[in-house]
Protein backbone atom coordinates (compact mmCIF):
# COMPACT_ATOMS: atom_id res chain seq x y z
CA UNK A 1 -121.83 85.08 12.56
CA UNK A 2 -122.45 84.51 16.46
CA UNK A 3 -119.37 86.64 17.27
CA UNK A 4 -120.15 89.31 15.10
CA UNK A 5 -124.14 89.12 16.18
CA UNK A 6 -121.98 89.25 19.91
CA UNK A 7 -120.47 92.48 19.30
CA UNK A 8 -123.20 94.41 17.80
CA UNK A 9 -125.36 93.35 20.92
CA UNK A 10 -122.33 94.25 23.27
CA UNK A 11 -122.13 97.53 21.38
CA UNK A 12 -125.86 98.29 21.85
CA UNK A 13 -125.78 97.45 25.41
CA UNK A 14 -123.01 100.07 25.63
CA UNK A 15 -125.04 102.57 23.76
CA UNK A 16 -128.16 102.10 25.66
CA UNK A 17 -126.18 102.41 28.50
CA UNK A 18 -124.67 105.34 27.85
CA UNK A 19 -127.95 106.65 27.37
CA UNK A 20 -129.23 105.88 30.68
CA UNK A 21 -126.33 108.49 31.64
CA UNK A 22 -126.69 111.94 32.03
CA UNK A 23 -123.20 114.32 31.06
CA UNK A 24 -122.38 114.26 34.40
CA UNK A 25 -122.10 110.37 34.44
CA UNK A 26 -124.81 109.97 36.93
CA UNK A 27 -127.99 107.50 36.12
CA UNK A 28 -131.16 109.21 34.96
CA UNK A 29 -134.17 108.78 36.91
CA UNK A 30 -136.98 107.73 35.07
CA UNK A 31 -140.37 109.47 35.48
CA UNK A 32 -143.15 108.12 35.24
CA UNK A 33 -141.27 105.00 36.30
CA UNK A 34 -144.76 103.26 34.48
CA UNK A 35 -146.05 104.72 31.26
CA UNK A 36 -149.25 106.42 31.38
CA UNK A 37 -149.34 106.06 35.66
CA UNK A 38 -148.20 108.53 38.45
CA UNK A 39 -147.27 105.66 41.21
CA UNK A 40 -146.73 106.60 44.94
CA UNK A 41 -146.45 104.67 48.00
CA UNK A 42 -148.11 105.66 51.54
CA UNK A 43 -148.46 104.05 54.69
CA UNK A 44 -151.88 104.19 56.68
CA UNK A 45 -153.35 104.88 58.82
CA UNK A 46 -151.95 108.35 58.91
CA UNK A 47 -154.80 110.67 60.36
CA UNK A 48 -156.37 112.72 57.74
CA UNK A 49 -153.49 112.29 55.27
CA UNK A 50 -153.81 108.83 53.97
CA UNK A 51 -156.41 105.97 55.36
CA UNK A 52 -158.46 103.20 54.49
CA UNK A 53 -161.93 104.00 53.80
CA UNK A 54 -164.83 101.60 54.60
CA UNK A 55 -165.39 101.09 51.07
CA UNK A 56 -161.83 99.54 50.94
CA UNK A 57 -160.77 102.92 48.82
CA UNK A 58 -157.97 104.88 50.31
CA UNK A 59 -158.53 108.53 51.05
CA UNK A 60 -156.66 111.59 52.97
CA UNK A 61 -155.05 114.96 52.11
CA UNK A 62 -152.10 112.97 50.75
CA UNK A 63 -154.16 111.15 48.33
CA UNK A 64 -156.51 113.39 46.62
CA UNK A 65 -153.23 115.73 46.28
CA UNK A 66 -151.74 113.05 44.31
CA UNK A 67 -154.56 112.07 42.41
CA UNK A 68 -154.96 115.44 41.14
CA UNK A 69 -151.50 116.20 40.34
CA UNK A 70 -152.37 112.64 38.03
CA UNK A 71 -155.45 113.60 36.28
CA UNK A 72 -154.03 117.07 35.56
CA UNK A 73 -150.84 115.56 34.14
CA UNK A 74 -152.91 112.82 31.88
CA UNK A 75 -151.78 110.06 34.36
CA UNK A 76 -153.22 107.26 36.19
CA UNK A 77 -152.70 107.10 40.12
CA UNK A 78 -151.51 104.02 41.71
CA UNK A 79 -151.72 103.44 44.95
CA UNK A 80 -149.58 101.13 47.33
CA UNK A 81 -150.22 101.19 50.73
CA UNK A 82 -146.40 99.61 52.74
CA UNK A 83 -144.78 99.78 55.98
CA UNK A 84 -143.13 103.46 56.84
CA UNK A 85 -139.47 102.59 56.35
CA UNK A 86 -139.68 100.81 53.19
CA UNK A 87 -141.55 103.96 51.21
CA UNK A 88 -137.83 105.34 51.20
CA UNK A 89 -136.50 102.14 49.41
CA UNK A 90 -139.13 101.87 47.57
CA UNK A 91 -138.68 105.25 45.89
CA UNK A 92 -135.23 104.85 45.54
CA UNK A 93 -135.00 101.66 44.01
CA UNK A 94 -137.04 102.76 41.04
CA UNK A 95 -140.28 101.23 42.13
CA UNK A 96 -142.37 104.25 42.63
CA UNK A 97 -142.56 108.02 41.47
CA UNK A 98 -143.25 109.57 45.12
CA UNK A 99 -143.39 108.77 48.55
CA UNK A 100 -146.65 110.21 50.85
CA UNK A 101 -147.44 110.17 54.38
CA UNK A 102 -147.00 113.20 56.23
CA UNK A 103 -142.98 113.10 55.49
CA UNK A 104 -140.69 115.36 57.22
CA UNK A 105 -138.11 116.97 55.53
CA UNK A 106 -135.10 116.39 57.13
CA UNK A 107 -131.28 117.53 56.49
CA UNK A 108 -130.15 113.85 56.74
CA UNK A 109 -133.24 112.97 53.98
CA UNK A 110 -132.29 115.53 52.07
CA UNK A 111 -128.68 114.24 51.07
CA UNK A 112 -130.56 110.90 49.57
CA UNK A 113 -133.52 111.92 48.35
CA UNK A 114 -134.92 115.19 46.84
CA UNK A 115 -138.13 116.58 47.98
CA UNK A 116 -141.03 118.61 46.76
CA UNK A 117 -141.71 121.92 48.33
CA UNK A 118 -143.65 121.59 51.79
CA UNK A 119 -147.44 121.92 51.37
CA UNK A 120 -148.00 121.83 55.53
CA UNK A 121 -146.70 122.43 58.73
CA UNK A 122 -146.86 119.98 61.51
CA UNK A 123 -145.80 119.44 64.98
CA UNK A 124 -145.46 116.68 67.23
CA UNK A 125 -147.77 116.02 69.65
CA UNK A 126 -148.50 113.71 73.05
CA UNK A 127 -151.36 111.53 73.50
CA UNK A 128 -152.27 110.67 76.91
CA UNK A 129 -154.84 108.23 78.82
CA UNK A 130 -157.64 110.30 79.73
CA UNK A 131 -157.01 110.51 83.79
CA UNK A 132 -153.01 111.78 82.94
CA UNK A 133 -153.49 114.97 84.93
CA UNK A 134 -149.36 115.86 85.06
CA UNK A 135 -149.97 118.33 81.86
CA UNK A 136 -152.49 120.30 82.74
CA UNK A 137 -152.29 123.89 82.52
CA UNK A 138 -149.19 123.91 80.27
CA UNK A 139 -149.02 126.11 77.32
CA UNK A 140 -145.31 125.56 76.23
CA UNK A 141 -142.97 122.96 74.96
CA UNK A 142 -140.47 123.37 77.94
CA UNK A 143 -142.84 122.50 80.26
CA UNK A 144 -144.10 119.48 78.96
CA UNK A 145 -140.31 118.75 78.46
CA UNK A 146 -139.58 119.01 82.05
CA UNK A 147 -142.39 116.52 83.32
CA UNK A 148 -141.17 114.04 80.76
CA UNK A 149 -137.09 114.61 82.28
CA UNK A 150 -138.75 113.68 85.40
CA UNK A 151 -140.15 110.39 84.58
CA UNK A 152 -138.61 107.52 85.86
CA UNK A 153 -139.02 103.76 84.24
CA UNK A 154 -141.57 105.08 82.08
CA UNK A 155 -141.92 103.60 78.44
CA UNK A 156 -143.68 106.37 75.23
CA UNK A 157 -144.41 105.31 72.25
CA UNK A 158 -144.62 105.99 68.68
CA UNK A 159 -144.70 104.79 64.71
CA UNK A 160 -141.37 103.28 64.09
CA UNK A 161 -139.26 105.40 61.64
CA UNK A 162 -141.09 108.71 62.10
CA UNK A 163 -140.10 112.31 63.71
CA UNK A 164 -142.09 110.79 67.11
CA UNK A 165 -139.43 108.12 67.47
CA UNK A 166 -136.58 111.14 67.08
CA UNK A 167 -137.77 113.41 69.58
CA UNK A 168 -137.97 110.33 71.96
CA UNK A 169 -134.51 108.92 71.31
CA UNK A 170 -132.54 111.95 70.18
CA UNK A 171 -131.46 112.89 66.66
CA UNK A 172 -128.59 115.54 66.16
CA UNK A 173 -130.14 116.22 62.45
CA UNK A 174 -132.92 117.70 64.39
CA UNK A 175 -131.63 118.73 67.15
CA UNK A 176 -133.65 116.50 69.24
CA UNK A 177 -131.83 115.72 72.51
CA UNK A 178 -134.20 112.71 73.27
CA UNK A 179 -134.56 111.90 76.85
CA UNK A 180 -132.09 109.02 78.31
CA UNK A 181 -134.27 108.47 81.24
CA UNK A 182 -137.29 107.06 79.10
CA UNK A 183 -137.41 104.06 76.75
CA UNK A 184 -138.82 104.47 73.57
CA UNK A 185 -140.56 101.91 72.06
CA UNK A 186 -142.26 101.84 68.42
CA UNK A 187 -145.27 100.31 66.42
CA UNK A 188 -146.14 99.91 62.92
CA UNK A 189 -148.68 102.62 63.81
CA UNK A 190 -149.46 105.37 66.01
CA UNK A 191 -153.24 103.15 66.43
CA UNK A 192 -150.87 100.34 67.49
CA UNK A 193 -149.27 102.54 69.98
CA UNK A 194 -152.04 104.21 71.60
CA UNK A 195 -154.07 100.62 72.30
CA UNK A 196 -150.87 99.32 73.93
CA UNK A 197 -150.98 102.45 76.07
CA UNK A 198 -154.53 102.02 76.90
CA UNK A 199 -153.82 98.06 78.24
CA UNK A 200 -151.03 99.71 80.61
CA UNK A 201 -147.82 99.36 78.69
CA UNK A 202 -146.90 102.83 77.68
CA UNK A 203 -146.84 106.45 79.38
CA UNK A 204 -147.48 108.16 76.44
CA UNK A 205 -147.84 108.15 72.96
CA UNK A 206 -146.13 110.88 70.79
CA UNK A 207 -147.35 111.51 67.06
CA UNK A 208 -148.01 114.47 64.90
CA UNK A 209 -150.99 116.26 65.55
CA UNK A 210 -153.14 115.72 62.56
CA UNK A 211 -153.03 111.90 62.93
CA UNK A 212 -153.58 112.68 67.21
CA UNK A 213 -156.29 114.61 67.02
CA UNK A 214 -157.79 111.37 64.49
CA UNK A 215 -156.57 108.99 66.77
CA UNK A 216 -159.07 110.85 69.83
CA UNK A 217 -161.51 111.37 68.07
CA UNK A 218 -162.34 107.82 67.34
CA UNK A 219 -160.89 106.42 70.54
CA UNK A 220 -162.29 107.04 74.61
CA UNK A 221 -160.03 107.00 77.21
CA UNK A 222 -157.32 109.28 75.64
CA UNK A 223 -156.12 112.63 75.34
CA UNK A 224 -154.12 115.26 73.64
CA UNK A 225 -152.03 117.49 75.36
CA UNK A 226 -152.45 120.54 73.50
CA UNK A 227 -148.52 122.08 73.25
CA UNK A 228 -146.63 121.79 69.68
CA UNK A 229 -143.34 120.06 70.61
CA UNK A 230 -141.53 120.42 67.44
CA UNK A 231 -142.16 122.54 64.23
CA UNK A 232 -142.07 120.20 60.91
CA UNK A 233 -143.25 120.49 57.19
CA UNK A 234 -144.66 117.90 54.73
CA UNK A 235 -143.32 117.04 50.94
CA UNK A 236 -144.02 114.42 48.74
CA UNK A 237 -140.65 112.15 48.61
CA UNK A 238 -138.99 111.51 45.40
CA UNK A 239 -135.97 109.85 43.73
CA UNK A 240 -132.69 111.79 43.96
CA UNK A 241 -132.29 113.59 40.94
CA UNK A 242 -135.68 113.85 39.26
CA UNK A 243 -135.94 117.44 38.37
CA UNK A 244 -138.89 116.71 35.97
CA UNK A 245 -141.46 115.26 38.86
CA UNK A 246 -139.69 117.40 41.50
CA UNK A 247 -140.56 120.47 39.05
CA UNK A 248 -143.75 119.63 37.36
CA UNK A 249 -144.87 118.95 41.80
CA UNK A 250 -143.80 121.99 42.86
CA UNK A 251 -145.68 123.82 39.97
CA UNK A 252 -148.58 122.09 41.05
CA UNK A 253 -148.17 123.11 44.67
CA UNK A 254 -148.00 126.89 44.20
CA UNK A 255 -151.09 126.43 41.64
CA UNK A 256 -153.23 124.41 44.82
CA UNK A 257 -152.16 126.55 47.23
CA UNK A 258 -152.48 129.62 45.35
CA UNK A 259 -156.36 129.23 43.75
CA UNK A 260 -157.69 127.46 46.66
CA UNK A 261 -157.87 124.08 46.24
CA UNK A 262 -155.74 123.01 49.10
CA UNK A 263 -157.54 124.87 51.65
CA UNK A 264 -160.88 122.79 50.34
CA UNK A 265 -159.02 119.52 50.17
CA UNK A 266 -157.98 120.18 53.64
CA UNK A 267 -161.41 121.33 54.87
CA UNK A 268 -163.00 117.50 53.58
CA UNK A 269 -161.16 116.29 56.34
CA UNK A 270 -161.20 118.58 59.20
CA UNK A 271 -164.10 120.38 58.86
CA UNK A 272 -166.33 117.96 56.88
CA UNK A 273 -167.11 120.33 53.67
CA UNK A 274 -167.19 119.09 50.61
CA UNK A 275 -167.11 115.17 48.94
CA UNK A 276 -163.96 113.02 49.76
CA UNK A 277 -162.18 111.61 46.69
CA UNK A 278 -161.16 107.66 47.31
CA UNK A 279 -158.69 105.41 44.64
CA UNK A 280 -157.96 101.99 44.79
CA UNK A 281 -155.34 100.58 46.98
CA UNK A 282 -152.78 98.12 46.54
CA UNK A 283 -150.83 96.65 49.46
CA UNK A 284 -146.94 95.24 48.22
């Protein structure tokens, strides 16, 4: 009776494995990888994209996009706020539906993971102590480029794992050269970054603009330099091969961008207009 009990379960196991196969042999991705919950995983501070309110909640342009694509699709958001890197593994390990904060699409990311379509463009910018007076007057990328070929012993900084830490160190995906006569080092946050500058241990700091123009805004002794030095666009991350979140997100996209409702999601944080949406947080 064990032995026969044995096989059935051994034939089951086959059968439900099978069935976690698509024709093509390949593993199908769950979606919603919890019933009834829409679960993404950020990494703040991020500028106006994704940060930690006082009230504890999390809020940004990241976050209320997901939590409407979750109350329009019946779902409840869940929130996990983790360190940059591990939002990749994170998704592809099965652990959460989406990946947020302000990701580039990449060639390199795109052979791993799929993407939704971009909802933004973005650049990278530098931030500056206040007195740095060897940009002033530029209007182009070159420019700034040449001042920073010219630097000698100088140390810039940026969030570990992001497009800042490319442009510094060269990335043929990109086509970043990087510059070999600067050391790059990074931080677990641009904020990190720019206080390290600001007690004499970096140059510069070199983010993307949204979370820059945050970062001076709430801090004194530090500027922007006002040049875009790359051209970028945002998606929401996602496991390779889910077509049914990658499809149902893009549809949602089009619909926000198309009636509006981006533009006023976007204006809550830049221009102050209208009531920020905040959702509980949970940190892994």
């Amino acid at each position: 009776m064990k032995k026969l009990f044995a096989s059935v379960a051994s034939a089951l196991l086959l059968v439900t494995g099978a069935l976690g196969l698509t024709a093509c042999g390949k593993e199908e991705v769950k979606y919603p990888v919890e019933d009834g919950k829409f679960t993404v995983v950020t990494n703040c501070p991020f500028g106006m994209y994704e940060y930690i309110g006082e009230d504890g909640k999390i809020y940004g342009i990241d976050i209320e996009l997901a939590g409407l694509f979750a109350q329009e699709n019946n779902l409840e958001l869940v929130v996990k706020n983790i360190d940059f890197d591990a939002i990749f593994t994170q998704v592809d390990s099965g652990y959460a539906d989406a990946g947020m904060a302000g990701i580039t699409v990449t060639e390199d990311r795109q052979k791993v993971y799929d993407f939704s379509d971009t909802y933004c463009k973005a650049s990278q910018k530098l931030i500056v102590k206040g007195d740095n007076n060897d940009f002033d007057g530029m209007t182009d990328a070159t420019a700034v480029e040449n001042v920073l070929k010219a630097l000698s012993g100088k140390k810039i900084g940026y969030q570990t794992g992001t497009t800042g830490g490319m442009y510094i160190n060269g990335d043929e995906a990109f086509g970043f050269d990087g510059f070999s006569n600067i050391k790059g080092k990074g931080y677990d946050t641009a904020v990190l970054a720019v206080e390290d500058m600001l007690n004499g241990n970096l140059y510069a700091v070199v983010v993307d603009e949204g979370p820059a123009n945050a970062i001076v805004a709430e801090k004194s002794g530090v500027k922007v330099i006002d040049v875009k030095l790359t051209d970028e666009e945002y998606a929401f991350v996602m496991k390779k091969g889910n077509k049914t979140l990658q499809d149902k997100f893009n549809e949602f996209i089009a619909k926000v961008k198309a009636d509006g409702t981006y533009d006023a999601i976007e204006a809550k944080y830049y221009q102050n207009v209208g009531t920020k949406v905040g959702y509980k947080v949970t940190t892994d």
